[in-house]
C-alpha atoms as a PDB file:
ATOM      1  CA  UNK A   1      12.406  26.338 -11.924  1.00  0.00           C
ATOM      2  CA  UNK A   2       9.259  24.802 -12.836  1.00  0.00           C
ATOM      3  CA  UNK A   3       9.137  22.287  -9.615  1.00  0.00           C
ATOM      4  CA  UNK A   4      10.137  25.593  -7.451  1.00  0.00           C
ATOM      5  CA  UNK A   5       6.894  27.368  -8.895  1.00  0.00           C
ATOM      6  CA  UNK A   6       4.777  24.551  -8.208  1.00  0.00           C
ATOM      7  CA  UNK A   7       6.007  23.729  -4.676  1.00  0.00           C
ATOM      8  CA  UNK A   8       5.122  27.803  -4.226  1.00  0.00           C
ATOM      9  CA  UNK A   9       1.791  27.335  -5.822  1.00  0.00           C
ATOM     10  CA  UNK A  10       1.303  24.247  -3.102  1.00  0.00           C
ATOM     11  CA  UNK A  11       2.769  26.248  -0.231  1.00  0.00           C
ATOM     12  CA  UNK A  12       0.126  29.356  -0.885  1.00  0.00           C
ATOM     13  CA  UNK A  13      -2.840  27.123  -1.302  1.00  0.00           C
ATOM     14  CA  UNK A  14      -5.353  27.336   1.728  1.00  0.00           C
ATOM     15  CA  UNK A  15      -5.673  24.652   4.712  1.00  0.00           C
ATOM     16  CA  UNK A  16      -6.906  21.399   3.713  1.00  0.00           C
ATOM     17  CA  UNK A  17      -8.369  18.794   6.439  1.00  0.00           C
ATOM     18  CA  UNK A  18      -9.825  15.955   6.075  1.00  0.00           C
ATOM     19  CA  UNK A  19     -11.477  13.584   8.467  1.00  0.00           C
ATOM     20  CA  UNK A  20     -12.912  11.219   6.090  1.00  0.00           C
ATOM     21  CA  UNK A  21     -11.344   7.712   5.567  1.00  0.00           C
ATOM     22  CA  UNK A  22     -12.283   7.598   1.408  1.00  0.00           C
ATOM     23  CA  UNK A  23     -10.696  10.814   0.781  1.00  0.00           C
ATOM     24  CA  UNK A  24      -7.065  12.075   0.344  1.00  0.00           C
ATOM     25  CA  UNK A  25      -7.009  16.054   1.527  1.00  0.00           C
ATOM     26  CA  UNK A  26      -2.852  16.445  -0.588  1.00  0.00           C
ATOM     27  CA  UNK A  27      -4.724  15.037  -3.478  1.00  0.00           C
ATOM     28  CA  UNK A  28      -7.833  17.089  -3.841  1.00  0.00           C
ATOM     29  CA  UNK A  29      -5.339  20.104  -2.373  1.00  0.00           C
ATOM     30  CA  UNK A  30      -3.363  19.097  -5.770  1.00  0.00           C
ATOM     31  CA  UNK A  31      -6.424  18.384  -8.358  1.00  0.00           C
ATOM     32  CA  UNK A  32      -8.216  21.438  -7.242  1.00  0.00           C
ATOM     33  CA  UNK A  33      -5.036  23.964  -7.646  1.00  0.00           C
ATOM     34  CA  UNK A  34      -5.244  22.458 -11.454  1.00  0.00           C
ATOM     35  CA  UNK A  35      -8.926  23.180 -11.775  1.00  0.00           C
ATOM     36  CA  UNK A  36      -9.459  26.005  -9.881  1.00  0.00           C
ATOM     37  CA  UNK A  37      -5.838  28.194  -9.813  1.00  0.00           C
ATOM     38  CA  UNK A  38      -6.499  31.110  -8.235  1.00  0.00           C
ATOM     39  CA  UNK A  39      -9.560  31.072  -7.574  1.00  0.00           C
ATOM     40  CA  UNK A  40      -8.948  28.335  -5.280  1.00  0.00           C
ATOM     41  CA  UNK A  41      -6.257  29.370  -2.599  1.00  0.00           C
ATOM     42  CA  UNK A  42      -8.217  31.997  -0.581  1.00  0.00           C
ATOM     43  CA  UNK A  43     -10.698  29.180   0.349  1.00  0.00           C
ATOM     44  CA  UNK A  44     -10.200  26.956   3.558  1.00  0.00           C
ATOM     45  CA  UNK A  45     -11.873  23.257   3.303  1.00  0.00           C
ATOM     46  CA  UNK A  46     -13.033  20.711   6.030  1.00  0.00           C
ATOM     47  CA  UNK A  47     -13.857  17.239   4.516  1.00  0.00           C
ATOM     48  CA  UNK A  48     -15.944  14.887   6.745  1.00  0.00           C
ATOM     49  CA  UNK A  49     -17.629  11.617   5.751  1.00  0.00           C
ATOM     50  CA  UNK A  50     -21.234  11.874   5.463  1.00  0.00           C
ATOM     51  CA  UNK A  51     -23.810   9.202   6.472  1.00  0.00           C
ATOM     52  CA  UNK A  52     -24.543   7.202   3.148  1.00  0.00           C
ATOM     53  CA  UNK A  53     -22.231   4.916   1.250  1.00  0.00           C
ATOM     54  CA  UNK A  54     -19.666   7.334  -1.092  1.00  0.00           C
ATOM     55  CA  UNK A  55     -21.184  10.540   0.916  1.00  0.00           C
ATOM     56  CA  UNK A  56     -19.278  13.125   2.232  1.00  0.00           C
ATOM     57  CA  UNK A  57     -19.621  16.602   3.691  1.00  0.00           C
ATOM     58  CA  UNK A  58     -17.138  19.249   3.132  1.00  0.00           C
ATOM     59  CA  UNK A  59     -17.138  23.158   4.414  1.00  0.00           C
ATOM     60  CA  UNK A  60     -15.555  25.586   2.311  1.00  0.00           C
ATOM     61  CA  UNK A  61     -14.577  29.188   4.438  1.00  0.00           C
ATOM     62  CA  UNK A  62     -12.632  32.392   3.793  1.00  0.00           C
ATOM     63  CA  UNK A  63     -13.092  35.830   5.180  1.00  0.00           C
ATOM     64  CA  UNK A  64     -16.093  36.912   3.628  1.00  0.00           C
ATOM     65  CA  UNK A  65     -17.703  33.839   2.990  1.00  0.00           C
ATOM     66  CA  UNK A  66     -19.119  30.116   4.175  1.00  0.00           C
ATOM     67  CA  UNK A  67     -20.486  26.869   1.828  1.00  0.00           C
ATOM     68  CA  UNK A  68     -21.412  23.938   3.267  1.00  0.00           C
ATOM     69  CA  UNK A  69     -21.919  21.486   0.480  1.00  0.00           C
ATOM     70  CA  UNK A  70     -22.856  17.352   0.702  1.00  0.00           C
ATOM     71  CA  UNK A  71     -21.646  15.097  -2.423  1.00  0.00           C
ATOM     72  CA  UNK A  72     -21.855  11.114  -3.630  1.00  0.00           C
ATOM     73  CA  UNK A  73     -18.579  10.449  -4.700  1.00  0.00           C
ATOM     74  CA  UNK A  74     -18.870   7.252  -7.646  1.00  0.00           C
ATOM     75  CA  UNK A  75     -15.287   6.934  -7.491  1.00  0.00           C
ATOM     76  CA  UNK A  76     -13.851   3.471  -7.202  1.00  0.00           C
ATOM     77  CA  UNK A  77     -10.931   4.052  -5.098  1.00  0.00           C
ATOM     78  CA  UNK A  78      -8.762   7.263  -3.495  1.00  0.00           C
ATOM     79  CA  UNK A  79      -7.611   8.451  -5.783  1.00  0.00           C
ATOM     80  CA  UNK A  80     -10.635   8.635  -8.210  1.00  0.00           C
ATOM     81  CA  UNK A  81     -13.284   9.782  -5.137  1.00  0.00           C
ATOM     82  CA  UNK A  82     -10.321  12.778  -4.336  1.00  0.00           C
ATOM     83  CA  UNK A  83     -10.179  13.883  -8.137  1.00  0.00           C
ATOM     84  CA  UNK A  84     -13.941  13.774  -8.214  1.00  0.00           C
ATOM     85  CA  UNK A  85     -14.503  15.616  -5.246  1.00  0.00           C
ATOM     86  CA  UNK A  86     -12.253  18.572  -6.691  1.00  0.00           C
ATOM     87  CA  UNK A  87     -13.819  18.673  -9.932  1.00  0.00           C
ATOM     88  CA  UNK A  88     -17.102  19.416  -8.073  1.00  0.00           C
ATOM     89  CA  UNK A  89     -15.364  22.064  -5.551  1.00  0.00           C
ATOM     90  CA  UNK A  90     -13.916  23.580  -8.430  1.00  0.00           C
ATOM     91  CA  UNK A  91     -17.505  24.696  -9.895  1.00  0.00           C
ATOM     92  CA  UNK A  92     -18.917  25.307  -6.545  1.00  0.00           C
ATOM     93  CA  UNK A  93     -15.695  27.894  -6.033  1.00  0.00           C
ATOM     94  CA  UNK A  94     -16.351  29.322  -9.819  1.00  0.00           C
ATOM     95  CA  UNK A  95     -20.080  29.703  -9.005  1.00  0.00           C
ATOM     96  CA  UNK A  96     -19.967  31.456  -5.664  1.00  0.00           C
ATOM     97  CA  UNK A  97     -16.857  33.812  -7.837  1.00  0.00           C
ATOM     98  CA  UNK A  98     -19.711  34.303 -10.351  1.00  0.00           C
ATOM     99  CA  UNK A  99     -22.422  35.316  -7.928  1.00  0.00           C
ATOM    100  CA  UNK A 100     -20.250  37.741  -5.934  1.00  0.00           C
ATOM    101  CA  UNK A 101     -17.458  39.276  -8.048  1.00  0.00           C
ATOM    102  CA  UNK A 102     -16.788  42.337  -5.787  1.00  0.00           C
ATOM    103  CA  UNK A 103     -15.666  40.114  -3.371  1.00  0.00           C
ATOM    104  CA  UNK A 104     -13.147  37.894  -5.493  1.00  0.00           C
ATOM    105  CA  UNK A 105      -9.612  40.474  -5.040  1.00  0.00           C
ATOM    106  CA  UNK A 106      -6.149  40.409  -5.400  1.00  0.00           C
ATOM    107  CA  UNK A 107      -6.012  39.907  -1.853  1.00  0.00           C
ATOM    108  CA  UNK A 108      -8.185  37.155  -2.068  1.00  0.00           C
ATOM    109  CA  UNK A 109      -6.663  35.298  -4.634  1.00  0.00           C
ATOM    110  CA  UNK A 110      -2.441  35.717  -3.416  1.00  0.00           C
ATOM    111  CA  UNK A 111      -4.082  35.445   0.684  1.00  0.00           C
ATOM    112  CA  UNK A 112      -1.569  33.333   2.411  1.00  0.00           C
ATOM    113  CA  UNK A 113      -2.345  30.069   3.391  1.00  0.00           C
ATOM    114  CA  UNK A 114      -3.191  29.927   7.368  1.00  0.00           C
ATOM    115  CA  UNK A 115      -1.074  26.430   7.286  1.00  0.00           C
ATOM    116  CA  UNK A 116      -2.222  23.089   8.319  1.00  0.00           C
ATOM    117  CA  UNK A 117      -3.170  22.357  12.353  1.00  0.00           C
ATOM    118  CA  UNK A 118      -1.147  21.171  14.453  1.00  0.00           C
ATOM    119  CA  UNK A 119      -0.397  17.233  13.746  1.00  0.00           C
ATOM    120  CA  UNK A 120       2.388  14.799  15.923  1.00  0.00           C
ATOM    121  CA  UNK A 121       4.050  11.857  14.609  1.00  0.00           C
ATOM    122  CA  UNK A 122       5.981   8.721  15.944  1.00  0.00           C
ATOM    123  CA  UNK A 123       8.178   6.419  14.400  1.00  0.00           C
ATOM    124  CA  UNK A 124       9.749   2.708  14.842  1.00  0.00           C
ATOM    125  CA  UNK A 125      12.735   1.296  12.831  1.00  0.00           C
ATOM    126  CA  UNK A 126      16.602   1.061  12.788  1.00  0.00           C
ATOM    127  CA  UNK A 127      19.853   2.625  11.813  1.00  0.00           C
ATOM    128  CA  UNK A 128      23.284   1.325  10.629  1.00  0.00           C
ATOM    129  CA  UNK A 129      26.714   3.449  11.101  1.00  0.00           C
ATOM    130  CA  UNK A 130      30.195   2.927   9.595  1.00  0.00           C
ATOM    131  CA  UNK A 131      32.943   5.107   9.544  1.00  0.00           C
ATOM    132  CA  UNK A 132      36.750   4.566   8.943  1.00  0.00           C
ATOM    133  CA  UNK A 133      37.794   1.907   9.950  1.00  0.00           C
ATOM    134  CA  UNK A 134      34.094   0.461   9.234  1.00  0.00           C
ATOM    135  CA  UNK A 135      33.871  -1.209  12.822  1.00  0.00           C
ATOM    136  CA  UNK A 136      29.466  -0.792  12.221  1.00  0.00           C
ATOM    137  CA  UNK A 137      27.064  -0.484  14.560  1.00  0.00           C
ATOM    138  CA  UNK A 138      23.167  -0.259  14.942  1.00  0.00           C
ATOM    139  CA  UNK A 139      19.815  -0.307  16.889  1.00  0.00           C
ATOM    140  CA  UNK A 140      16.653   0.596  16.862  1.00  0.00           C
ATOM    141  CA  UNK A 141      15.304   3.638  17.002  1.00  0.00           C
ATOM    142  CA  UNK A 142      11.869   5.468  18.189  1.00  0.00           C
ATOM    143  CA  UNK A 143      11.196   9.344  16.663  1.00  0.00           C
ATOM    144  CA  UNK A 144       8.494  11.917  17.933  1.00  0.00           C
ATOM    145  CA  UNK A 145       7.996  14.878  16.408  1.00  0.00           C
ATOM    146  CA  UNK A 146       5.166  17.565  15.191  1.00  0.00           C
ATOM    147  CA  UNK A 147       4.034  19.471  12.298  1.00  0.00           C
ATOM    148  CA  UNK A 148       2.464  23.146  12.528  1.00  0.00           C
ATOM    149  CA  UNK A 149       1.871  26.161  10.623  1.00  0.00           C
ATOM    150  CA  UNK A 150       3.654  26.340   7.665  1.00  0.00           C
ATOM    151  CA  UNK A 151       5.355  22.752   7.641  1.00  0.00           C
ATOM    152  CA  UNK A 152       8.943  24.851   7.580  1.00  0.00           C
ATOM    153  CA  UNK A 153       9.846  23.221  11.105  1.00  0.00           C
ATOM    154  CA  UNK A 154       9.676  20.486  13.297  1.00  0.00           C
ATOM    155  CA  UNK A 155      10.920  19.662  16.989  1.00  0.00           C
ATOM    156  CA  UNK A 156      12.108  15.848  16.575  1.00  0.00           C
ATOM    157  CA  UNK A 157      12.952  13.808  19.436  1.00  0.00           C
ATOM    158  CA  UNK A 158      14.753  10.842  19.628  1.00  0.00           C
ATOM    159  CA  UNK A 159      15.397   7.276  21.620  1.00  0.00           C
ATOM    160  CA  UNK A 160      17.801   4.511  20.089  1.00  0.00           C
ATOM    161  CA  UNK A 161      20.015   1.604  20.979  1.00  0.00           C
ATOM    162  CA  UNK A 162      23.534   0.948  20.017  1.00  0.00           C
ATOM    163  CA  UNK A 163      25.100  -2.389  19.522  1.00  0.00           C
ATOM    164  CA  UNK A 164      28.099  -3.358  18.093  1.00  0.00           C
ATOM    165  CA  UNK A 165      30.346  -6.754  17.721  1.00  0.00           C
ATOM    166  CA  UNK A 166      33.506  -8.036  17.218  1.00  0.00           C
ATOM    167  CA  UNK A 167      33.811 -11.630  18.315  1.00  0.00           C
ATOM    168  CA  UNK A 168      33.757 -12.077  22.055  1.00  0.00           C
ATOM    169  CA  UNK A 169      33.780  -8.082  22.279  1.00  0.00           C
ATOM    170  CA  UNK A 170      30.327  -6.108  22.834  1.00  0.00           C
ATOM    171  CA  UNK A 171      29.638  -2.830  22.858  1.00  0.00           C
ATOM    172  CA  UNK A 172      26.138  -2.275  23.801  1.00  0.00           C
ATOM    173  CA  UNK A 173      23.936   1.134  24.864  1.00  0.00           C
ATOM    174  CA  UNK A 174      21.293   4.019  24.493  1.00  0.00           C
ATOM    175  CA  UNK A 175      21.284   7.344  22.934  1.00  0.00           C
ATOM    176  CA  UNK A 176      18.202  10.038  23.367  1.00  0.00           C
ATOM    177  CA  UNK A 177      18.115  13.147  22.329  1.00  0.00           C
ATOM    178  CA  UNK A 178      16.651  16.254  20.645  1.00  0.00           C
ATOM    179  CA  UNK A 179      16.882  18.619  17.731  1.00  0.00           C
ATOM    180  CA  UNK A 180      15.141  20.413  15.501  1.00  0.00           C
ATOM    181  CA  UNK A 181      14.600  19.341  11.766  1.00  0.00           C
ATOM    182  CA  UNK A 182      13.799  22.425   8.844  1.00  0.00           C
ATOM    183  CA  UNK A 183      12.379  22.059   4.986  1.00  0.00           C
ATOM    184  CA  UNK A 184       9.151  21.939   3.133  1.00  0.00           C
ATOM    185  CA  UNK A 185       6.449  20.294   2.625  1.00  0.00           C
ATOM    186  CA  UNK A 186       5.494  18.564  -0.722  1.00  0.00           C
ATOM    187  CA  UNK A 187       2.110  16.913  -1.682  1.00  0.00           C
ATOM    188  CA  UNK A 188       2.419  13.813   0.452  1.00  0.00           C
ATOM    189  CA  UNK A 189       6.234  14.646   0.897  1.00  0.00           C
ATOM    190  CA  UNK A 190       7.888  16.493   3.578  1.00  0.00           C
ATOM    191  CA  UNK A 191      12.292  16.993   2.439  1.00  0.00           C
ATOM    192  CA  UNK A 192      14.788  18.974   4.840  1.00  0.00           C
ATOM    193  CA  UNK A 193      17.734  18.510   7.156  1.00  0.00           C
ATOM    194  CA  UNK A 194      17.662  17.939  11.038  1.00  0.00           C
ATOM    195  CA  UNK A 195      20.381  18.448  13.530  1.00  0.00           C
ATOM    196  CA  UNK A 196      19.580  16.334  16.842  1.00  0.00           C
ATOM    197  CA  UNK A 197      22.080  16.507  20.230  1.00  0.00           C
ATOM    198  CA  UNK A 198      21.735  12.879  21.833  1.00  0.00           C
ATOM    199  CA  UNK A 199      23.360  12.000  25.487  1.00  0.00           C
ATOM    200  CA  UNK A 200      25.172   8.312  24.533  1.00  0.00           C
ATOM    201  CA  UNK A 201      25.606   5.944  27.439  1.00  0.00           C
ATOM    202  CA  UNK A 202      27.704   2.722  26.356  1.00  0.00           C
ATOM    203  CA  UNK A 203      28.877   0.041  28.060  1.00  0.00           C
ATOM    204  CA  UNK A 204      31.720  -2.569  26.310  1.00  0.00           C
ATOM    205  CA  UNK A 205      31.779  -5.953  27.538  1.00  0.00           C
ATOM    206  CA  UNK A 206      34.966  -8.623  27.173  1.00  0.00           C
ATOM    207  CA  UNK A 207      37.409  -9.327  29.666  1.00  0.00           C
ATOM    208  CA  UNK A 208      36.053  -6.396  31.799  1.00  0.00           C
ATOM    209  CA  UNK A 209      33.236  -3.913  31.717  1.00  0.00           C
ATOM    210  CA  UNK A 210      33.540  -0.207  31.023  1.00  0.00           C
ATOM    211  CA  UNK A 211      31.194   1.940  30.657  1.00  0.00           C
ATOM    212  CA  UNK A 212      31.333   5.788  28.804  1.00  0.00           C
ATOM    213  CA  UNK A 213      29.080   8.576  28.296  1.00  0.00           C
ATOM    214  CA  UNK A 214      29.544  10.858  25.400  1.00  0.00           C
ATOM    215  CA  UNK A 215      27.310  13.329  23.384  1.00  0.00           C
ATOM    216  CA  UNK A 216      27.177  12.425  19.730  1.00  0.00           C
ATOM    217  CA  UNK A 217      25.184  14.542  17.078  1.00  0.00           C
ATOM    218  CA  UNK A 218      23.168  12.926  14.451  1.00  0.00           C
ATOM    219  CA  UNK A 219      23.267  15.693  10.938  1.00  0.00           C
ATOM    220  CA  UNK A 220      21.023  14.021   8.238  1.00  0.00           C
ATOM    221  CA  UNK A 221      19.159  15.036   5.658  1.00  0.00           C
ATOM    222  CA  UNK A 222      15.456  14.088   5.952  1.00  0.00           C
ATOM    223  CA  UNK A 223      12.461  12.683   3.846  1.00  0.00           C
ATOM    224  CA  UNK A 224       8.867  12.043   5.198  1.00  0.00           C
ATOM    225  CA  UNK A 225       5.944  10.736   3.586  1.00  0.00           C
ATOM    226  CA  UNK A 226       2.746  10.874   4.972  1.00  0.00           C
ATOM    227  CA  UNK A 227      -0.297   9.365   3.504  1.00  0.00           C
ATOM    228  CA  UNK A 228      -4.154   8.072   5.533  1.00  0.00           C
ATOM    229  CA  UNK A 229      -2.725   8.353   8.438  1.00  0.00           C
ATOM    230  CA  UNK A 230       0.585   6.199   7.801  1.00  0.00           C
ATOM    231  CA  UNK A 231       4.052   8.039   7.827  1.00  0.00           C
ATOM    232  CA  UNK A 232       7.062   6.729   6.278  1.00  0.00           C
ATOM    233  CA  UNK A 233      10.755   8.395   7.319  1.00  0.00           C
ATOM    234  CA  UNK A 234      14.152   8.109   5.675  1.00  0.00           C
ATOM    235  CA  UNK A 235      16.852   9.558   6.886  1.00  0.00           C
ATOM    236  CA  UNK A 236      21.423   9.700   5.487  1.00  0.00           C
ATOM    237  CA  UNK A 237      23.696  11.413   7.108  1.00  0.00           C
ATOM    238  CA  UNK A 238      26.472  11.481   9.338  1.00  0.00           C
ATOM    239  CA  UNK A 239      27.181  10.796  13.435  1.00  0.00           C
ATOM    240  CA  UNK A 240      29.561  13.212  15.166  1.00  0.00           C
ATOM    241  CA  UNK A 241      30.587  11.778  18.396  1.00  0.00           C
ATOM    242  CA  UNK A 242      33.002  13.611  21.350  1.00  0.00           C
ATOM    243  CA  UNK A 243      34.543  12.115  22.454  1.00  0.00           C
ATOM    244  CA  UNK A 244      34.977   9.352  19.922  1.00  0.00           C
ATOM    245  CA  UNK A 245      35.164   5.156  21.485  1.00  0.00           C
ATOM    246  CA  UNK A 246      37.919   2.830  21.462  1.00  0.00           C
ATOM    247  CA  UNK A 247      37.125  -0.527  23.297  1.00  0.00           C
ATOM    248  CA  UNK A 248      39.713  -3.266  23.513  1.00  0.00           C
ATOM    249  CA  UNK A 249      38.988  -6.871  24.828  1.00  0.00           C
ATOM    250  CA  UNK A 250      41.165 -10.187  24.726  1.00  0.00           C
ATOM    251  CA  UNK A 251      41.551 -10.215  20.941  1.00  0.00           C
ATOM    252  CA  UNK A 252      39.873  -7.384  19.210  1.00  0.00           C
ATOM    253  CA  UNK A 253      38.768  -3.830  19.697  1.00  0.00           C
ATOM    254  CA  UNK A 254      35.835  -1.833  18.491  1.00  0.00           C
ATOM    255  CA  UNK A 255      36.205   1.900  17.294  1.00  0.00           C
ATOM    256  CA  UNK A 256      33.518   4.271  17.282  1.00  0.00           C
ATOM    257  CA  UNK A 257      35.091   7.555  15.325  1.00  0.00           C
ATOM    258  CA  UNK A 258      34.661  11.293  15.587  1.00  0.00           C
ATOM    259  CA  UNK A 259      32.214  11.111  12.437  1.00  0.00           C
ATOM    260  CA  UNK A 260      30.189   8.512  11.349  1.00  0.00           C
ATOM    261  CA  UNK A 261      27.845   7.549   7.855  1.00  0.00           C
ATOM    262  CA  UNK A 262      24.687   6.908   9.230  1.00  0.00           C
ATOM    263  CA  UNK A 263      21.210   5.686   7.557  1.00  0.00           C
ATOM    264  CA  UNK A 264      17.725   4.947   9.003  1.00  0.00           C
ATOM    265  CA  UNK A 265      14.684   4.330   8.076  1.00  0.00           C
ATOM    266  CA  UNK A 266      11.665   4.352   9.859  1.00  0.00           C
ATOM    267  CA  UNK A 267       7.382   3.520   9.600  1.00  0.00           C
ATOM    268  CA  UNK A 268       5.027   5.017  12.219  1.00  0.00           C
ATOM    269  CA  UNK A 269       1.385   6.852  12.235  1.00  0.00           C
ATOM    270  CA  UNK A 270       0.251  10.849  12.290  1.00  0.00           C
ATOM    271  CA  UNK A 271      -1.453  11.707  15.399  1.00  0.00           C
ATOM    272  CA  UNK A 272      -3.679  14.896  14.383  1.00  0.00           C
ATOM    273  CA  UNK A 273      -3.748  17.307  17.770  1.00  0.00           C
ATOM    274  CA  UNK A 274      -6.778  19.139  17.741  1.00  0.00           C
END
């Protein structure tokens, strides 16, 4: 119950962004919710570097009201500059509630948050399936997808290889796809489930080529992190495939079942989009 509420608390809280490169916008998000509570969510806030060492500029906005505001941050590393900025923001966002209580409401204070803008992401690493009999397989794989709004949903598509071995016997091809992923957004984490359709081309090589064409969809359940720029995806699951691949060559044979155990994992960037 307790991690519910606070997920709810971070969910309501107004749209961070930050340009600067010294300053983390989910931790100064989370450090000024503790300072400021309420106070806080109504407020929208921009964070830009400024032009001295430790400087930074940062624009606070909400219906009625705008602050620009300049601070030099003392703060030795991310973490500390973030938690110092929001200890200042805090007092600015007390002071300006001081000076002009008609305008501080119960509007104000449960306002929804307007979400984050738009930001893309894209993704390189690998995957491993098994099912029963084992017979694995794997590839790499390269993920696109984007971020909006409330963080709820996200479009994810999908490009991956498939290779698997038994002795002389090869089964090698590509799979693309793509599907749609839902969940929340936590701090730095983003947890959910996706669902992506994928067209699978593969060809099995032995005594004789044949090739088959399939559609197999991937049903995981989903983990993101996203910190400065970096994003960092894991994903377990399972593969349903129809129809489901049986390759036989001189002396073995390679089977590729209806469902499938899959995991992946996967390190890429953010790409903001406005």
């Amino acid at each position: 119950m307790h991690a519910a509420l606070l997920l709810a608390a971070v969910l309501a809280f107004g749209d961070v962004t930050s340009r600067s490169s010294s300053i983390d916008g989910e931790a100064v998000r989370s450090a000024l919710e503790m300072r400021a509570g309420d106070e806080a969510r109504a407020w929208d806030l921009e964070i830009d570097d400024g032009t001295a060492t430790g400087e930074v500029r940062v624009r606070l906005r909400r219906d009625d009201a705008r602050i620009d505001r300049t601070f030099v941050l003392a703060g030795e590393d991310t973490d500390g500059r973030s938690r110092e900025l929001a200890a200042a923001l805090a007092l600015v966002i007390e002071q300006h509630a001081e000076a002009h209580p008609a305008h501080v409401t119960a509007r104000d204070r449960k306002a929804p948050s307007k979400g984050m803008p738009p930001q893309g992401w894209l993704t390189l690493g690998g995957r491993v399936a098994a099912g029963a009999p084992a017979d694995p397989d794997g590839g790499a794989t390269l993920r696109g997808g984007m971020l909006w709004g409330r963080r709820h949903v996200q479009p994810i598509a999908q490009l991956a290889t498939v290779h698997a071995r038994a002795n002389e016997l090869r089964i090698d091809g590509v799979r693309v796809g793509v599907g749609l992923a839902g969940g929340a957004a936590f701090e730095s984490w983003w947890v959910g489930g996706a669902a992506i359709p994928q067209l699978s081309w593969l060809r099995a090589r032995d005594r004789r080529t044949v090739d088959d064409v399939g559609l197999v969809t991937e049903i995981t359940a989903l983990a993101q992190w996203r910190g400065r720029g970096a994003l960092v995806a894991m994903r377990l699951g399972v593969d349903v495939a129809t129809p489901p691949v049986r390759a036989r060559g001189t002396r073995d044979h390679l089977r590729l079942g209806a469902a499938r155990f899959i995991a992946g994992i996967e390190v890429g960037f953010t790409l903001p989009l406005r």
